[in-house]
Structures are given as C-alpha cells and as structure tokens.
Protein backbone atom coordinates (compact mmCIF):
# COMPACT_ATOMS: atom_id res chain seq x y z
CA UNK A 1 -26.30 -33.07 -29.40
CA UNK A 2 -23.29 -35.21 -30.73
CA UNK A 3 -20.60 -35.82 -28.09
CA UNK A 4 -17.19 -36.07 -29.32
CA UNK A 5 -16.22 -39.40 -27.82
CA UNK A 6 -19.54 -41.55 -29.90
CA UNK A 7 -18.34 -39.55 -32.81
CA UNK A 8 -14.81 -40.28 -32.85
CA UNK A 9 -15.49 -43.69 -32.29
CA UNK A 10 -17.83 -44.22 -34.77
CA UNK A 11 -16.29 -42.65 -37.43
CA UNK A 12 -12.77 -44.86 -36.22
CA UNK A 13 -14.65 -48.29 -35.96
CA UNK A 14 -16.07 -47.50 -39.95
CA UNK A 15 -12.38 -46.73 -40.98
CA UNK A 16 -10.72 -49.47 -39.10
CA UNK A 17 -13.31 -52.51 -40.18
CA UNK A 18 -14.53 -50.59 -43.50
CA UNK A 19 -17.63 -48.85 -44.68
CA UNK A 20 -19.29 -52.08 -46.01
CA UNK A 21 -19.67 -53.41 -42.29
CA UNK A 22 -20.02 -49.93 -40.48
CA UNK A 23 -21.66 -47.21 -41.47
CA UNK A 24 -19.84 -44.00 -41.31
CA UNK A 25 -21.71 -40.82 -39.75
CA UNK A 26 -23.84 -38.63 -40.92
CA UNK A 27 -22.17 -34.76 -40.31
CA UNK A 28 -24.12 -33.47 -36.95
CA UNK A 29 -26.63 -30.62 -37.12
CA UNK A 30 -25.06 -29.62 -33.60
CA UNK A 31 -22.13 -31.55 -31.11
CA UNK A 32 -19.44 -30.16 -28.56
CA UNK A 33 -17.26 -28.11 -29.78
CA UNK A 34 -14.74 -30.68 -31.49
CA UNK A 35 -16.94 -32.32 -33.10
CA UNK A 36 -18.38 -29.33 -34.79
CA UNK A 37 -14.64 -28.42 -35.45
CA UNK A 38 -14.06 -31.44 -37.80
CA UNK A 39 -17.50 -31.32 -39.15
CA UNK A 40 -17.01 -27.75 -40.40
CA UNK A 41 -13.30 -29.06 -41.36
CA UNK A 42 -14.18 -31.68 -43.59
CA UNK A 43 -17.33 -29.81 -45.10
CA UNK A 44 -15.14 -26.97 -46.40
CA UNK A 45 -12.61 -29.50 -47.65
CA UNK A 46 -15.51 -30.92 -49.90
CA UNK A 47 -17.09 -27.52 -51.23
CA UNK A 48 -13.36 -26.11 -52.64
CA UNK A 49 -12.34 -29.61 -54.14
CA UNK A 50 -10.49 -28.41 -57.78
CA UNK A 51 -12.46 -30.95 -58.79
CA UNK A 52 -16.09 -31.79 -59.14
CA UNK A 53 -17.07 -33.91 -55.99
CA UNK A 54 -18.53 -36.71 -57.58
CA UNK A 55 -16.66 -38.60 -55.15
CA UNK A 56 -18.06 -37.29 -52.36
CA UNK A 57 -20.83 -39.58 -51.86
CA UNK A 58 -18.27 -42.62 -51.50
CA UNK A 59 -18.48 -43.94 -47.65
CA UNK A 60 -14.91 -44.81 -47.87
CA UNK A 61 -13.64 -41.49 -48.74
CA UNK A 62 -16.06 -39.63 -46.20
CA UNK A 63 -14.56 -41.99 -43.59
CA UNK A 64 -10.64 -41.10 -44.36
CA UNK A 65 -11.33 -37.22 -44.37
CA UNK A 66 -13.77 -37.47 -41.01
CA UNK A 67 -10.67 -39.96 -39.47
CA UNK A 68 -7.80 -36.91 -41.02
CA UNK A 69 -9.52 -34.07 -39.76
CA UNK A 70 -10.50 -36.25 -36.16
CA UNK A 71 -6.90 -36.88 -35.73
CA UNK A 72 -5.26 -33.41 -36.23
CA UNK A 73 -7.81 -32.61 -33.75
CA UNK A 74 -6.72 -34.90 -31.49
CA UNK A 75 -3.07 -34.13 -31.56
CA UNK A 76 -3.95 -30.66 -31.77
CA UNK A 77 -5.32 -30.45 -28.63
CA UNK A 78 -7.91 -28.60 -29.11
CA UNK A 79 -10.40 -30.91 -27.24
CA UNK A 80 -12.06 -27.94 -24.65
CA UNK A 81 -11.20 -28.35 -21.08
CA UNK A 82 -14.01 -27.54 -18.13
CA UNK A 83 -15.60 -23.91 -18.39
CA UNK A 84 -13.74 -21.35 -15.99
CA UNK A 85 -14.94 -18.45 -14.30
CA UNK A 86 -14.89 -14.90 -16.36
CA UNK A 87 -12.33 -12.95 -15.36
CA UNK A 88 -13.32 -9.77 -12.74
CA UNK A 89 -11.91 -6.71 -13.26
CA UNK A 90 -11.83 -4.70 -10.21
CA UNK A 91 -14.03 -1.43 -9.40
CA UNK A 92 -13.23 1.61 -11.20
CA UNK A 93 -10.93 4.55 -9.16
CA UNK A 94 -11.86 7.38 -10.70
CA UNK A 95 -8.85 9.53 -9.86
CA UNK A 96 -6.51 10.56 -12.20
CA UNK A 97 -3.45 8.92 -12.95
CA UNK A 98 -0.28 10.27 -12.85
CA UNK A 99 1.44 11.44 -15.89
CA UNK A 100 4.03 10.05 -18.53
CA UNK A 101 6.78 12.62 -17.16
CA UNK A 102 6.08 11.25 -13.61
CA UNK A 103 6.56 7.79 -13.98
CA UNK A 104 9.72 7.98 -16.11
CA UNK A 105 10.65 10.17 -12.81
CA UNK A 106 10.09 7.08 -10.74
CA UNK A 107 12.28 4.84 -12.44
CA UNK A 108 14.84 7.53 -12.17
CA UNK A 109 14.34 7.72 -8.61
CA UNK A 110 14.37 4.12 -8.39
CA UNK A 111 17.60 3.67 -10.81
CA UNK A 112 19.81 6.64 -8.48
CA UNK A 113 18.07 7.44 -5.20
CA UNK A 114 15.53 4.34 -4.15
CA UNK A 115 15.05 6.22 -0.75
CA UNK A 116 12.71 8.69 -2.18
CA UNK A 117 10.72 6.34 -3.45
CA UNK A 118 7.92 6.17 -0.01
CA UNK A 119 7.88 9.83 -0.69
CA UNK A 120 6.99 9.39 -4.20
CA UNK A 121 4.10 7.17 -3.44
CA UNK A 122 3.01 9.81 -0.25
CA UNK A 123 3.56 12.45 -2.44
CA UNK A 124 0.86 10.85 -5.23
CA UNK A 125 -1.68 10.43 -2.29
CA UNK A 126 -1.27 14.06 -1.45
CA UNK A 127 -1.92 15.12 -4.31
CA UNK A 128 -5.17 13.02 -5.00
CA UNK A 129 -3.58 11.26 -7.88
CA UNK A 130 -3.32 7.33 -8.40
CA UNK A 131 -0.32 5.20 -9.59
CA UNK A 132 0.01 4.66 -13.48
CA UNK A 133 -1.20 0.62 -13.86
CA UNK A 134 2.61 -1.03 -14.79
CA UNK A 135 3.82 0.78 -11.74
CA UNK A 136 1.83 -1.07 -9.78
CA UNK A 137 3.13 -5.10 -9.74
CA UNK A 138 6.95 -3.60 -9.04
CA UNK A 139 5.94 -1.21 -5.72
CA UNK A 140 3.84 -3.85 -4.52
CA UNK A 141 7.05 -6.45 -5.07
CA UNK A 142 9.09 -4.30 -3.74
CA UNK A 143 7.41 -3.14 -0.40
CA UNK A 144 5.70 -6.48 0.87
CA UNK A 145 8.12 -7.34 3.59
CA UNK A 146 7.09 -3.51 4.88
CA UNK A 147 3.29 -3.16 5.94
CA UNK A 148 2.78 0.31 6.17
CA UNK A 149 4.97 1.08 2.86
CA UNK A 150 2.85 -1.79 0.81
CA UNK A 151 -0.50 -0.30 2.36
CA UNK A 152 0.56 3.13 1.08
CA UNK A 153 1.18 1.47 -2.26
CA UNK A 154 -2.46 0.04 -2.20
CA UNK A 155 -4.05 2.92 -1.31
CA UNK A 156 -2.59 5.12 -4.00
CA UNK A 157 -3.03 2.65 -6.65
CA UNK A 158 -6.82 2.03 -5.64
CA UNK A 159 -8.93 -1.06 -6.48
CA UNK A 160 -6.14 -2.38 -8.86
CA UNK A 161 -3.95 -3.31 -6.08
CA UNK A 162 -6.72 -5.58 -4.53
CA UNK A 163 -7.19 -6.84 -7.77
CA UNK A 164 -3.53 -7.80 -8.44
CA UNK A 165 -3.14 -9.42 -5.00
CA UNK A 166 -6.06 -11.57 -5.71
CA UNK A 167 -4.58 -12.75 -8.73
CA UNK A 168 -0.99 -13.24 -7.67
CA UNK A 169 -0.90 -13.46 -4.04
CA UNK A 170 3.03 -13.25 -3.91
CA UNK A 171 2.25 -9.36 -4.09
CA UNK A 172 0.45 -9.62 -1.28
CA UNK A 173 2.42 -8.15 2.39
CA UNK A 174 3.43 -10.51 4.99
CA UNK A 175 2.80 -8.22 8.22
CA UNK A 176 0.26 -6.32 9.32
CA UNK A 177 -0.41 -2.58 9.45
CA UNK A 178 -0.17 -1.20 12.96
CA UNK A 179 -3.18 0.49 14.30
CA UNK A 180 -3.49 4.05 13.42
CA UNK A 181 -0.56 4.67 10.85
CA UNK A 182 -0.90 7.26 9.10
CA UNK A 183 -0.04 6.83 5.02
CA UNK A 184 0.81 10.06 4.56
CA UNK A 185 3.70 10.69 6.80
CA UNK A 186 7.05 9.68 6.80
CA UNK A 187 9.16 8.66 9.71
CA UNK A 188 11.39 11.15 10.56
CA UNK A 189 14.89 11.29 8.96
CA UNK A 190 18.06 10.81 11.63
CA UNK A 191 20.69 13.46 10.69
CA UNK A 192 23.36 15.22 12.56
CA UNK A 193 22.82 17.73 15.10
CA UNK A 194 25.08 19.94 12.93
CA UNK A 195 23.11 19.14 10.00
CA UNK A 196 19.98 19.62 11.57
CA UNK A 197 21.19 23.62 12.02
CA UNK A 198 22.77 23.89 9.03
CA UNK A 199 18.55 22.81 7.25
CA UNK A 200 16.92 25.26 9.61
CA UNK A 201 19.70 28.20 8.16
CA UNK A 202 18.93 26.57 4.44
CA UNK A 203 15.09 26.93 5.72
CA UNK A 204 14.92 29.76 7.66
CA UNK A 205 13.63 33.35 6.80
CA UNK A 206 17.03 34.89 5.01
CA UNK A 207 17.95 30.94 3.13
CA UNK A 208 21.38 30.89 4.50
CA UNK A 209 23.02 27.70 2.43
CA UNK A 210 26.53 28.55 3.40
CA UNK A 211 26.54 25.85 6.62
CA UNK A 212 24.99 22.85 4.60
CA UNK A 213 27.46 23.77 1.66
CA UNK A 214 30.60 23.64 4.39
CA UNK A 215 29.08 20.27 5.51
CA UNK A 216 28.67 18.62 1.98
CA UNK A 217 31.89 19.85 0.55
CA UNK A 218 33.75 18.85 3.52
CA UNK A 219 31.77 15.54 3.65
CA UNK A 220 33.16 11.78 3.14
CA UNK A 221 31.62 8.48 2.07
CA UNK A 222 30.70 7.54 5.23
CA UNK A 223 28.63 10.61 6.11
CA UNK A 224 26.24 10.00 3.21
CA UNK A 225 23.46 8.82 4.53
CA UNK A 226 22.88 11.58 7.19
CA UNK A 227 23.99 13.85 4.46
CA UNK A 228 21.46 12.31 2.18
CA UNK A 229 18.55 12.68 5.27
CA UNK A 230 19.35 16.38 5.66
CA UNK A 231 19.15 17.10 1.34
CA UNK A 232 15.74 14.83 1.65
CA UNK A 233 14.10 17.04 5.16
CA UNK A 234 14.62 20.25 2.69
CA UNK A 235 11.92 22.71 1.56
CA UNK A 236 11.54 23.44 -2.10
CA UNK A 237 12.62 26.77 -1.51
CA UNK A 238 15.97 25.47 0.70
CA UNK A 239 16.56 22.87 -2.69
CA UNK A 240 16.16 25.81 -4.94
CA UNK A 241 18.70 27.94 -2.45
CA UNK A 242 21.07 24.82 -2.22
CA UNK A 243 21.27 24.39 -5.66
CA UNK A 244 21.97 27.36 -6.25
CA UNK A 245 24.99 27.37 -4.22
CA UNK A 246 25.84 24.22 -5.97
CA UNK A 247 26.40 25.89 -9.40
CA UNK A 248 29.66 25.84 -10.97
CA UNK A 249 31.98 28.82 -10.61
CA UNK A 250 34.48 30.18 -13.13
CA UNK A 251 32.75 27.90 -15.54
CA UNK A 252 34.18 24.56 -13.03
CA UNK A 253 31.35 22.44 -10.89
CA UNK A 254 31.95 21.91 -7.44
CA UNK A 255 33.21 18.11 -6.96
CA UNK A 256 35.05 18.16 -3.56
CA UNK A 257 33.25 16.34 -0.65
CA UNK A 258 29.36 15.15 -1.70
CA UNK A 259 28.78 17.67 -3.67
CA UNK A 260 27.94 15.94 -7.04
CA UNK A 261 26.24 13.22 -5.57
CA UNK A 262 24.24 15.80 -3.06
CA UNK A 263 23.46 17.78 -6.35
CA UNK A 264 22.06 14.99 -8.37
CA UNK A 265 19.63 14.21 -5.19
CA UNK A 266 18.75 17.94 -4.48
CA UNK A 267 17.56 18.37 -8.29
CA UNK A 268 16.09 14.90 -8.12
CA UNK A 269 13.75 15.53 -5.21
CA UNK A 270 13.02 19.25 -6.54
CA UNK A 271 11.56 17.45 -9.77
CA UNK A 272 9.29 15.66 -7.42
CA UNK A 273 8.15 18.24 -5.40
CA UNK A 274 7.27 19.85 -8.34
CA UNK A 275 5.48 17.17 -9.90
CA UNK A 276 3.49 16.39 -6.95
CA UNK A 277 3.14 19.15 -5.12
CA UNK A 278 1.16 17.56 -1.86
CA UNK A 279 0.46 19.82 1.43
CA UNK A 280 0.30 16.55 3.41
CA UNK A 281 3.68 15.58 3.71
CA UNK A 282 5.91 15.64 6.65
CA UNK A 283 9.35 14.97 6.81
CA UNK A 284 11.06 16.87 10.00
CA UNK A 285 13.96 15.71 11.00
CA UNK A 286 14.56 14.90 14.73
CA UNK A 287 17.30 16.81 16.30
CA UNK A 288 19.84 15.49 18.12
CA UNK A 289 20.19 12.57 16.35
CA UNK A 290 22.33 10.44 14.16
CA UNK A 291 23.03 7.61 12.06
C-alpha cells in the first residue's frame, strides 16, 4: 500500500526536475487515505474532460494535475490524524422521561422561583420518571458545589449523567455525599412560629386559610423568604385552599403585602405537584424556627 509521503514526493521530484528525468507515478491500486483522495481526484478530472483525452497519456500533464490535486490536499488539511477511540454511549435507563409540559415548567421554575427547583428533581424521582436529556448539562452545572443536590440530579437523570461527567468533567461535584442521605427528602424549611400555625390551619381538617392570608397581606419584603418556606411546606389541598382565598374580589386582585408574589409561587408549585405527583416527598417545616 502507497504511503502518502513516497507519493507526494515522487510525483513533486517529476514536476520539479521534469518527466524526461523522473518518471511520474503510476495511480495506486490502494494507499492511505490521501493518497487515494488525489488519485480518485485526478481520475475523475480525466474521465469528464469536454474534450477527448488524447492528452492524457502526456507525463507532463499527468504530473501538473497529480502536483494540483496533491497540493489542495495539502493545504486542505485533510491529511488523517491518528485513529481515536469510538465514542461510548452510556447504558440505556429505561424509565420514562418526563414530558414536554414538564420541562417548559422547569425553566419557569428556574426563570421565577429557583428554590423549587431540588423539589422538582425529588419530585421526578418520586415519581419513577427520569430528566428530559438537555436538562441534564444545566442541573448538573448548577448543583456541583452541592453534593447531595448534584447526586439527586444523577440519580434522576440515570446513566446519562455518568456519561456527561466523563466527557466534561467540569460537571462533575466537588464534595462528597455524606453517608446515608437520603435523595428524596428535603431539608426542612425554617419559617415563623406564627407561620408554622397559620400552615397547620391551611392544612388541617376544616382548611382554615384566613391566618396565612393575614400573614401574607400584612407581609413586607423582608419577610419573604419565611413567607416563601411556609407557601413551599403546603399540601396540594392547602395551595388549592390558599389560592382560593387569593382570588380577586369585586372583580380587583389582592396586591397589598406578598400577595401577588405569594400567588404566582402557590400556583407555581400546584403545577408541580400536579405534574409529579410523588408520595415520597417530605417537606415539614420545623417549628419554632426562623430565618
């Protein structure tokens, strides 16, 4: 088999010191993939000449097409480098993925309210699903200074995490997992002791949403993240209940306090709940504490 560095230099020492001292070369049967390249090059150039090729058989004008189509080739680059490995793909999960409508409900969550986004991912695992593939590189991104958020990402996305952090190993976590965390629970949420009553009326048996409306209407910027907490340790039933209490009246919405912002989040996190409904999750609050 012809090697592309005798070629080339054959067919350059004919051109340079002329077909009557050196002989040009005959086209290869078989070579590396170059020369086989400007073989195939100049051969096609000969068969669709407009005109007949009785010039073909001249040395000289073999030698000026083989050195033509040699040098584009050169410049070209398309000289192969060393083999590489075939790519792996990693093994198959064989869980379904989550739908269209709940990934466009991620990057909502992510846009407005980032802080249910562990729940989103604890909420997939409950409910046996996996994460939809371009999810993947951005939770992994975003959670790798957090171990037991970025393992929670990896084990609801399946053997395509693995496979990503082998590729790119800046999606890999910098800490370790500690010993016996458990994916599927959330730390607890620190609210108010006030708040903490006014979720266990919202909760209880007759869904009494008057206290946690008092709290949110009379509510100020700084109280949002306990307010926030409470609105996130709610059943579906106490969302449904404070939304409900949260509807305009006389045709005007409520907008004193946190209301609108507390409204957006309540109907935000009922759309998840909904979409993932997971038996798994637990989000108490603790009483008695606080921001």
């Amino acid at each position: 088999m012809t090697d592309w560095s005798t070629y080339w230099h054959d067919v350059s020492t004919a051109a340079l010191l002329g077909t009557e001292r050196r002989t040009v070369p005959a086209h290869p049967a078989a070579g590396d993939p170059t020369v086989v390249g400007v073989r195939d090059v100049v051969l096609d150039a000969e068969s669709h000449r407009p005109v007949p090729s009785r010039g073909d058989v001249d040395p000289a004008r073999r030698a000026v097409r083989l050195l033509a189509a040699g040098t584009i080739a050169r410049r070209a680059g398309v000289r192969p480098l060393a083999s590489v490995d075939p790519l792996v793909l990693g093994a198959t999960d064989h869980r379904s993925e989550i739908s269209a409508d709940v990934v466009r409900l991620w990057h909502r969550i992510l846009a407005d309210w980032p802080g249910l986004d562990e729940e989103f991912v604890v909420r997939v695992l409950g409910a046996g699903q996996r994460l939809a593939p371009d999810l993947v590189p951005p939770m992994l991104h975003r959670w790798r200074g957090s171990p037991v958020a970025h393992a929670r990402v990896r084990a609801a996305a399946g053997p395509l995490a693995d496979w990503l952090v082998g590729l790119s190993p800046g999606l890999a976590c910098r800490g370790r997992v500690p010993s016996g965390a458990d994916l599927c629970a959330l730390a607890p949420l620190a609210v108010t002791p006030e708040l903490a009553l006014a979720v266990a009326a919202v909760d209880g048996d007759t869904a009494d949403p008057r206290p946690l409306l008092r709290l949110v209407t009379t509510a100020v910027f700084a109280d949002r993240i306990v307010v926030a907490n409470a609105v996130r340790s709610l059943s579906p039933s106490g969302l449904v209940a404070l939304l409900d209490a949260l509807e305009p009246r006389r045709g005007e919405p409520i907008s004193v306090g946190l209301a609108p912002a507390v409204r957006d989040l309540a109907g935000l996190r009922l759309a998840l709940l909904r979409s993932l409904p997971s038996d798994t999750l637990s989000t108490e609050p603790e009483e008695g504490t606080s921001e």
